[in-house]
C-alpha atoms as a PDB file:
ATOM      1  CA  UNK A   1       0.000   0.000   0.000  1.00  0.00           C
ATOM      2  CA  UNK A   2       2.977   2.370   0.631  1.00  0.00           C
ATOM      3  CA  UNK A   3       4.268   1.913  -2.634  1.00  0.00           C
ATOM      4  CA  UNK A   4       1.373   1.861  -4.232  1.00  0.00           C
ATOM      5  CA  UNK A   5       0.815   5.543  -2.375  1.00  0.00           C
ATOM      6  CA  UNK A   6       4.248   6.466  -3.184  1.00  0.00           C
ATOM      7  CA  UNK A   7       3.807   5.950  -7.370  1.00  0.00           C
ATOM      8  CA  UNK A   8       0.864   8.310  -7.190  1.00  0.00           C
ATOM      9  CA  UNK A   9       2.770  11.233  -5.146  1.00  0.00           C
ATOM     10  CA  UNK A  10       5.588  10.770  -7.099  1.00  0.00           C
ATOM     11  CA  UNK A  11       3.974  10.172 -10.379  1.00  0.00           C
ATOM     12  CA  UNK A  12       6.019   7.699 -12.057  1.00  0.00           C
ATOM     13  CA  UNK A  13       6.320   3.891 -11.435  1.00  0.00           C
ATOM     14  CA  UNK A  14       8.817   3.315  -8.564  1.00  0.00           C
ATOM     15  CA  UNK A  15      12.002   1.133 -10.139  1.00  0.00           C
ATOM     16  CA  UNK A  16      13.836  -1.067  -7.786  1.00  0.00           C
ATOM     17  CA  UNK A  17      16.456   1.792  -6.334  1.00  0.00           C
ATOM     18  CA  UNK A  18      13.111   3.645  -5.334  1.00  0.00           C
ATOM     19  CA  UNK A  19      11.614   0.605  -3.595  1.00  0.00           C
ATOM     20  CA  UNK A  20      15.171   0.135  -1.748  1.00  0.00           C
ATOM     21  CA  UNK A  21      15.004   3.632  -0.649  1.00  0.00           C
ATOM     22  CA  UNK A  22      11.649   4.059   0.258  1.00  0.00           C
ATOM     23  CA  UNK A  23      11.549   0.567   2.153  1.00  0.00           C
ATOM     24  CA  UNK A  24      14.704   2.551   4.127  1.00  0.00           C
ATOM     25  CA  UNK A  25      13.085   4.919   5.451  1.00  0.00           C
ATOM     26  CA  UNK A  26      10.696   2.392   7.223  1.00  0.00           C
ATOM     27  CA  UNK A  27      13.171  -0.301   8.737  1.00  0.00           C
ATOM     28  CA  UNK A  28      17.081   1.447   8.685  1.00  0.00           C
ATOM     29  CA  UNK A  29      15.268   5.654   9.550  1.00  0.00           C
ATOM     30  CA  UNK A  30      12.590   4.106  11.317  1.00  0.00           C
ATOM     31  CA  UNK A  31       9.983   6.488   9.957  1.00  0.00           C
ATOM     32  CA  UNK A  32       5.974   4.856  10.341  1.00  0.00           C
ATOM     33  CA  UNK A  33       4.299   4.004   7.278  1.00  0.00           C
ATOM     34  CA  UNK A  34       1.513   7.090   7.857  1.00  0.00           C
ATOM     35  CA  UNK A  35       4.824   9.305   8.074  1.00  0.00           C
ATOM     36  CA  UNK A  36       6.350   8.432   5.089  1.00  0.00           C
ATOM     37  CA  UNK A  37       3.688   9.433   2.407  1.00  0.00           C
ATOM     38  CA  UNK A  38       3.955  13.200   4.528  1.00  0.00           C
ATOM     39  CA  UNK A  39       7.783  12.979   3.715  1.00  0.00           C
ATOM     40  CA  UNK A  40       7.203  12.562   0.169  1.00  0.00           C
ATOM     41  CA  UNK A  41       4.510  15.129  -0.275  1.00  0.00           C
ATOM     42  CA  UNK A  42       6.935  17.589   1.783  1.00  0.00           C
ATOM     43  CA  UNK A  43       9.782  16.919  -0.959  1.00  0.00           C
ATOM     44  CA  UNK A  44       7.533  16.924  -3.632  1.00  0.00           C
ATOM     45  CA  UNK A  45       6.093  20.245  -2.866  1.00  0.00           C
ATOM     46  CA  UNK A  46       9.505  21.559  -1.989  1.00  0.00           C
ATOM     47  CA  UNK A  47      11.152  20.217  -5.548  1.00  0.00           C
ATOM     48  CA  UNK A  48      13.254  17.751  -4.360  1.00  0.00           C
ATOM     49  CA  UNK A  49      12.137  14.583  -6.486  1.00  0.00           C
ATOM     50  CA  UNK A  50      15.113  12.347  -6.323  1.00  0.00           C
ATOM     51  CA  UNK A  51      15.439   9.623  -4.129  1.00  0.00           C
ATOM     52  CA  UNK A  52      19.013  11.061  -2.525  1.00  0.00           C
ATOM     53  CA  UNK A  53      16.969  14.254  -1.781  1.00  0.00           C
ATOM     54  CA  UNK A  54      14.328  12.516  -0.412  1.00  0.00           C
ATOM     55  CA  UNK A  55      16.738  10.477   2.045  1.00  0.00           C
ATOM     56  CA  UNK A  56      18.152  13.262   3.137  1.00  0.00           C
ATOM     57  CA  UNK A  57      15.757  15.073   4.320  1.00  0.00           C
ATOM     58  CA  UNK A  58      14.245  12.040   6.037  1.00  0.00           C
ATOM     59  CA  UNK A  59      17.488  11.793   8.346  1.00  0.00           C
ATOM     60  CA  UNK A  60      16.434  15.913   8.781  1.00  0.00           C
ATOM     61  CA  UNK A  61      13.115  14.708   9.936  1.00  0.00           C
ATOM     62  CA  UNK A  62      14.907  11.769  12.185  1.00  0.00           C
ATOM     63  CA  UNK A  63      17.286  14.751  13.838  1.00  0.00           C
ATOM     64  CA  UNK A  64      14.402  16.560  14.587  1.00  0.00           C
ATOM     65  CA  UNK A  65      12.166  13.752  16.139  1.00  0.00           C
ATOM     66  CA  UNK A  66       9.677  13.989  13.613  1.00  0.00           C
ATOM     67  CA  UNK A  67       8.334  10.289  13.422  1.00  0.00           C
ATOM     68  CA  UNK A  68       4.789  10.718  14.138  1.00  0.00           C
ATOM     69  CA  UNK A  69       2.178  11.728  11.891  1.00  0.00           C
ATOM     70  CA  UNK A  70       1.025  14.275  14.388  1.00  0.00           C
ATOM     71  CA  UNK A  71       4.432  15.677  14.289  1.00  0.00           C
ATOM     72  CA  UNK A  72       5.071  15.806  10.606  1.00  0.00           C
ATOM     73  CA  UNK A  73       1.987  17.519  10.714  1.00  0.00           C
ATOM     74  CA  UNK A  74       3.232  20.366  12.506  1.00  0.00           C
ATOM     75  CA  UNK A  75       6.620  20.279  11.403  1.00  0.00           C
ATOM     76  CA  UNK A  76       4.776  20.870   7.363  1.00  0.00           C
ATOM     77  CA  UNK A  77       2.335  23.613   8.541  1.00  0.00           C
ATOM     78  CA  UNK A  78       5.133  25.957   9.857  1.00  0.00           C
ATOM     79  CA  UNK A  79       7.308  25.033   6.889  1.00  0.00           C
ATOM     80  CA  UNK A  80       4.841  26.276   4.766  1.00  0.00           C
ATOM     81  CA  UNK A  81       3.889  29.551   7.004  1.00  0.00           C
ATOM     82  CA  UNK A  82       8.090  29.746   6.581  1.00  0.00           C
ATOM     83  CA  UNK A  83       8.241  29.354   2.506  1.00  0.00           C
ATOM     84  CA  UNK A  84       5.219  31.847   2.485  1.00  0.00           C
ATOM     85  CA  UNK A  85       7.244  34.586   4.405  1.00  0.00           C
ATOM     86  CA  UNK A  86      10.498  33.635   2.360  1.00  0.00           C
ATOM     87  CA  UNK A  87       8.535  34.073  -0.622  1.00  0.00           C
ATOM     88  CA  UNK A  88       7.110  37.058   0.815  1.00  0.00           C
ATOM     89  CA  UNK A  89      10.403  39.000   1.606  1.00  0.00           C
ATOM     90  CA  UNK A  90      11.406  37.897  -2.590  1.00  0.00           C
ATOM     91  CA  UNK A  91       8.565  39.720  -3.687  1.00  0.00           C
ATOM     92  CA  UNK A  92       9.150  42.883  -1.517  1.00  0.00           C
ATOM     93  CA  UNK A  93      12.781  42.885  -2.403  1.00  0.00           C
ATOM     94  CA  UNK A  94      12.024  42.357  -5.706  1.00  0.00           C
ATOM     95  CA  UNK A  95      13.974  39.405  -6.248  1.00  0.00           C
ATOM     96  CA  UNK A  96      11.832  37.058  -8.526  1.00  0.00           C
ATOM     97  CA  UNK A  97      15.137  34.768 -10.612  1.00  0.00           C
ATOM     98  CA  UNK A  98      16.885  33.383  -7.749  1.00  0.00           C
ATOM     99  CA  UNK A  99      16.938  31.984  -4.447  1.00  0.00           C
ATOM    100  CA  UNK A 100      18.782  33.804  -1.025  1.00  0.00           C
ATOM    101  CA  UNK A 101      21.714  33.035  -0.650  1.00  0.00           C
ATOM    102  CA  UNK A 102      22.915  31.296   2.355  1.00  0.00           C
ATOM    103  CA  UNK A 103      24.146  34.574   4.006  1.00  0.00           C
ATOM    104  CA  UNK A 104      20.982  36.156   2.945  1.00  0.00           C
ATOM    105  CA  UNK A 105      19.127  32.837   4.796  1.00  0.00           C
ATOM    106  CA  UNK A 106      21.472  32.963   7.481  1.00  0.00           C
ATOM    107  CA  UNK A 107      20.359  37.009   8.636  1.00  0.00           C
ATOM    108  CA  UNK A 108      16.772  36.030   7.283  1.00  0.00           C
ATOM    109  CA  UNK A 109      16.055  33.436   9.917  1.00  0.00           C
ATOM    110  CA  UNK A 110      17.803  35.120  12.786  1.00  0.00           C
ATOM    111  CA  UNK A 111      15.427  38.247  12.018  1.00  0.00           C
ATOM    112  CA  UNK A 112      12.216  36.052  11.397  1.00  0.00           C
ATOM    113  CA  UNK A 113      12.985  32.767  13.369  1.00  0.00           C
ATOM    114  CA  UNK A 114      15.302  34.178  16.499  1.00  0.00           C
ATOM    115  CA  UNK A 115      13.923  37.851  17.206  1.00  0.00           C
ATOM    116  CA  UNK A 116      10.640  37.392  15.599  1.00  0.00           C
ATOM    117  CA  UNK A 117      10.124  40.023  13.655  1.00  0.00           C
ATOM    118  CA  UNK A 118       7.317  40.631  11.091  1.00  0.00           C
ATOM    119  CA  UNK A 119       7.668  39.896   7.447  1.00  0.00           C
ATOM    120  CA  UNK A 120       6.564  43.870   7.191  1.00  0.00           C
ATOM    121  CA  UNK A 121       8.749  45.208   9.696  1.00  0.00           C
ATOM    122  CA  UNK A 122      11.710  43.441   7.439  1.00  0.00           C
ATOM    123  CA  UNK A 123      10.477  44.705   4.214  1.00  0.00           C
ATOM    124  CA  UNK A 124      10.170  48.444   5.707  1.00  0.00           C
ATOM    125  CA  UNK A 125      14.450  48.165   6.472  1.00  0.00           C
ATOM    126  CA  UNK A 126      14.961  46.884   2.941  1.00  0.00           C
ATOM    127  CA  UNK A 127      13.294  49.830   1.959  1.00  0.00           C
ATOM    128  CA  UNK A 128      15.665  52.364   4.144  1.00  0.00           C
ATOM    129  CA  UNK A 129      18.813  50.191   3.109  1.00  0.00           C
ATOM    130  CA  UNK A 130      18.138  50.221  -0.609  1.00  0.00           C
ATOM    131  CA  UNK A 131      17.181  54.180  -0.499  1.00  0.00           C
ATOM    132  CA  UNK A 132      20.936  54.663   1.868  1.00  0.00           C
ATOM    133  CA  UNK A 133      23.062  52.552   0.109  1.00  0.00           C
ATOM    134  CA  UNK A 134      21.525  52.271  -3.138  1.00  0.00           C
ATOM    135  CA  UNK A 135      21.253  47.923  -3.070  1.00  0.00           C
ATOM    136  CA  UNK A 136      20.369  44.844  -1.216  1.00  0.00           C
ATOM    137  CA  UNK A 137      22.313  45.165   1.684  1.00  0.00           C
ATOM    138  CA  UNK A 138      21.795  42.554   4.755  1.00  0.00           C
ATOM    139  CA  UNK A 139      24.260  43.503   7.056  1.00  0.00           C
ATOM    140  CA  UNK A 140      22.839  47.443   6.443  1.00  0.00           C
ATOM    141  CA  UNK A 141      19.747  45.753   7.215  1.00  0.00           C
ATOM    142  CA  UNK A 142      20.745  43.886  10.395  1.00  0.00           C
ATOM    143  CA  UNK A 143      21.778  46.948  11.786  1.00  0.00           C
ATOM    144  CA  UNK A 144      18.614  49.041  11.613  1.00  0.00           C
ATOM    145  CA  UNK A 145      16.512  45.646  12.682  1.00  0.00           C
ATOM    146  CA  UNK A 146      19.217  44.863  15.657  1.00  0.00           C
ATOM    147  CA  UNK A 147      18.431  48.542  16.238  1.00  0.00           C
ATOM    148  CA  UNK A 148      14.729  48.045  16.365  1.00  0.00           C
ATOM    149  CA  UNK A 149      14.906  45.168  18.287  1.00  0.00           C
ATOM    150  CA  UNK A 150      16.407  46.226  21.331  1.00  0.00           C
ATOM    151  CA  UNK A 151      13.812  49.428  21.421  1.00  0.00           C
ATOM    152  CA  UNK A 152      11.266  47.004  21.267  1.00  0.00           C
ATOM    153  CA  UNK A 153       9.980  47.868  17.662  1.00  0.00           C
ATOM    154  CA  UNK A 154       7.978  45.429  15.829  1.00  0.00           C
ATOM    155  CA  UNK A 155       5.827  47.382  13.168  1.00  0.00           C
ATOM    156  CA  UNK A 156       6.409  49.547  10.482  1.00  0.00           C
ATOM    157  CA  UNK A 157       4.485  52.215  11.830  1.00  0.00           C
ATOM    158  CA  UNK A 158       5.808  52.165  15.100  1.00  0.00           C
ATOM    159  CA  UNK A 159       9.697  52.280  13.642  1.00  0.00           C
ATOM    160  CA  UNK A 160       8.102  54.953  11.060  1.00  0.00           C
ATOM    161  CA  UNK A 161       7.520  57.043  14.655  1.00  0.00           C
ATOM    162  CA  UNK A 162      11.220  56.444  16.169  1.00  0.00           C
ATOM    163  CA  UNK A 163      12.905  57.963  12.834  1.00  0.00           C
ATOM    164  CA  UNK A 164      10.642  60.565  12.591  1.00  0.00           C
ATOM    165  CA  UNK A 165      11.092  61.762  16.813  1.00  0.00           C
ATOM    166  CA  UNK A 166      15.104  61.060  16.130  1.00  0.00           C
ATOM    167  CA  UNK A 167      15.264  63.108  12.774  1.00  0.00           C
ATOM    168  CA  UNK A 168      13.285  66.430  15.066  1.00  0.00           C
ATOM    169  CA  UNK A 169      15.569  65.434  17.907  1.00  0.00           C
ATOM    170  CA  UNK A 170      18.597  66.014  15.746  1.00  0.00           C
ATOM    171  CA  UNK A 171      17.066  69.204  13.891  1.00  0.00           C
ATOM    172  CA  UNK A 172      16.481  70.446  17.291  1.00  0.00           C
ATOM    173  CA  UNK A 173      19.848  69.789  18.513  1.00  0.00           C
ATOM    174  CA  UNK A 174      21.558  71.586  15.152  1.00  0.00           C
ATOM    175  CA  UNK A 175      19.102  74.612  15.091  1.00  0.00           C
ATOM    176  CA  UNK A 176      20.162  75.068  19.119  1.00  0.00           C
ATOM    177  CA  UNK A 177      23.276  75.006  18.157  1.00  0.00           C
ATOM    178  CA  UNK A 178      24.009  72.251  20.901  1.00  0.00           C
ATOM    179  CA  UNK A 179      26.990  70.639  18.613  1.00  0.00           C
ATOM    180  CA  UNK A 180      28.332  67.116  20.065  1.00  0.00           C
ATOM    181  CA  UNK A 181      32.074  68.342  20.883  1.00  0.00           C
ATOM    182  CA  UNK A 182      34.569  65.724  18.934  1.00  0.00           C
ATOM    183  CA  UNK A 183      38.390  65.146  19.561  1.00  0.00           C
ATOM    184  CA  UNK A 184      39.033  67.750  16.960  1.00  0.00           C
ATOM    185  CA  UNK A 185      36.936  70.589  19.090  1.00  0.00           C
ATOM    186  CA  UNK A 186      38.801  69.743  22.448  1.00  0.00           C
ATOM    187  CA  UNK A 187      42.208  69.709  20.573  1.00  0.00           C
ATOM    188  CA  UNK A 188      44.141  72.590  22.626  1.00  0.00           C
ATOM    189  CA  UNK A 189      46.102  74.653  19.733  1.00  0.00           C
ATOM    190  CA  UNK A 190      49.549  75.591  21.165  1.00  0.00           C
ATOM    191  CA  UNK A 191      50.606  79.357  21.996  1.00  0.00           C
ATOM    192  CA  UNK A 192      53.502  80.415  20.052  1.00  0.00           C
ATOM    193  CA  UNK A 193      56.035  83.574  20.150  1.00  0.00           C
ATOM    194  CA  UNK A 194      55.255  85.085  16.698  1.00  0.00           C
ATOM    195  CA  UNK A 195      57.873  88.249  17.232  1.00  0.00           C
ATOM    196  CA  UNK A 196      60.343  85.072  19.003  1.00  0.00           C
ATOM    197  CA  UNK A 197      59.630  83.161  15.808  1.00  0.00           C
ATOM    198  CA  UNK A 198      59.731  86.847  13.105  1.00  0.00           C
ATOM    199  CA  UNK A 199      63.517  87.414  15.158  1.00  0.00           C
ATOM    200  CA  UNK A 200      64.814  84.743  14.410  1.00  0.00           C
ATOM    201  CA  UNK A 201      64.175  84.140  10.885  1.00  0.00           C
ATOM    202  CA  UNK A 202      65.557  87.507  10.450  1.00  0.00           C
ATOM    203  CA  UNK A 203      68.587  86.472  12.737  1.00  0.00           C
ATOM    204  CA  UNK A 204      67.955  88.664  15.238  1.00  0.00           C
ATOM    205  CA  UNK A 205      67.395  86.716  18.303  1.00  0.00           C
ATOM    206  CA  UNK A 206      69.256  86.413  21.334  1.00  0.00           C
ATOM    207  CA  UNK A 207      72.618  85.398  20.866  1.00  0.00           C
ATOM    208  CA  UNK A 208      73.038  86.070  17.418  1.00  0.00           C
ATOM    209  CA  UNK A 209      76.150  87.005  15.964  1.00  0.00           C
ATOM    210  CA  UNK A 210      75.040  89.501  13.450  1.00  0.00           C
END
């Protein structure tokens, strides 16, 4: 019956390496016969259709104790909330003939998966970064979002409100003149003996011959 299950999700008679690998996954990965069709549909969906990719991603599943239907479950619903905010983010970045790269993926699902941060709230720094530096920049982007996160941020309106209060803070400070003071300012010019100085190149100081 899993076979038979496994031709129709995979649409294309299974040859004996297929039957080898999918018999794997029940007795060497110990995945349950309910789990295994879920497996399939998962790599299916996600366009990985050979037999290596499918193994793979059944010793994922084993990793992450997914070997109950319940589980697998789960485990496909939030992939699929994930691949619909990756997919997302591509279409507000405007990135439509390739896939993130794994630095992008790397910063992506610290900001999504780690801090939690809205799909929106992303979006709104890409805009900032590509109007400040001109292109996709990450790392510009992790700063503003690090920035956000430790003020507690989370929507685009609400960091909207923080750069609009700083920018007035900062046009109040210039039009008060209250300038921050930098090492330059404090640098303490020396005094020097102009007529000391006007003597001597004229070789008139003390002790001159002439």
């Amino acid at each position: 019956d899993m076979f038979t299950m496994s031709e129709r999700i995979l649409c294309k008679p299974l040859s004996s390496t297929d039957i080898i690998v999918l018999y794997s996954l029940y007795d060497y990965y110990r995945l349950p016969m309910d789990v295994i069709p879920l497996l399939l549909t998962y790599c299916i969906k996600d366009g990985r259709k050979s037999m290596r990719q499918i193994e793979k991603i059944a010793q994922t599943w084993v990793d992450k104790e997914v070997n109950t239907a319940h589980k697998a479950e789960e485990y496909l619903k939030k992939a699929e909330e994930y691949n619909s905010q990756i997919n997302s983010l591509k279409k507000a970045m405007g990135i439509y003939d390739r896939k993130f790269t794994p630095t992008e993926l790397n910063y992506i699902n610290n900001w999504l998966g780690t801090m939690y941060l809205s799909v929106e709230l992303v979006a709104y720094a890409f805009d900032i970064a590509v109007v400040n530096t001109g292109k996709l920049s990450v790392q510009y982007m992790n700063t503003i979002l690090q920035d956000w996160y430790s003020k507690g941020i989370k929507t685009p309106a609400q960091a909207n409100e923080y750069r609009r209060d700083f920018k007035k803070k900062n046009e109040k400070t210039e039009s008060s003149g209250l300038v921050k003071p930098t090492k330059f300012s404090n640098f303490k010019q020396p005094k020097f003996d102009f007529k000391a100085i006007e003597a001597r190149a004229l070789g008139k100081h003390k002790g001159s011959d002439l």
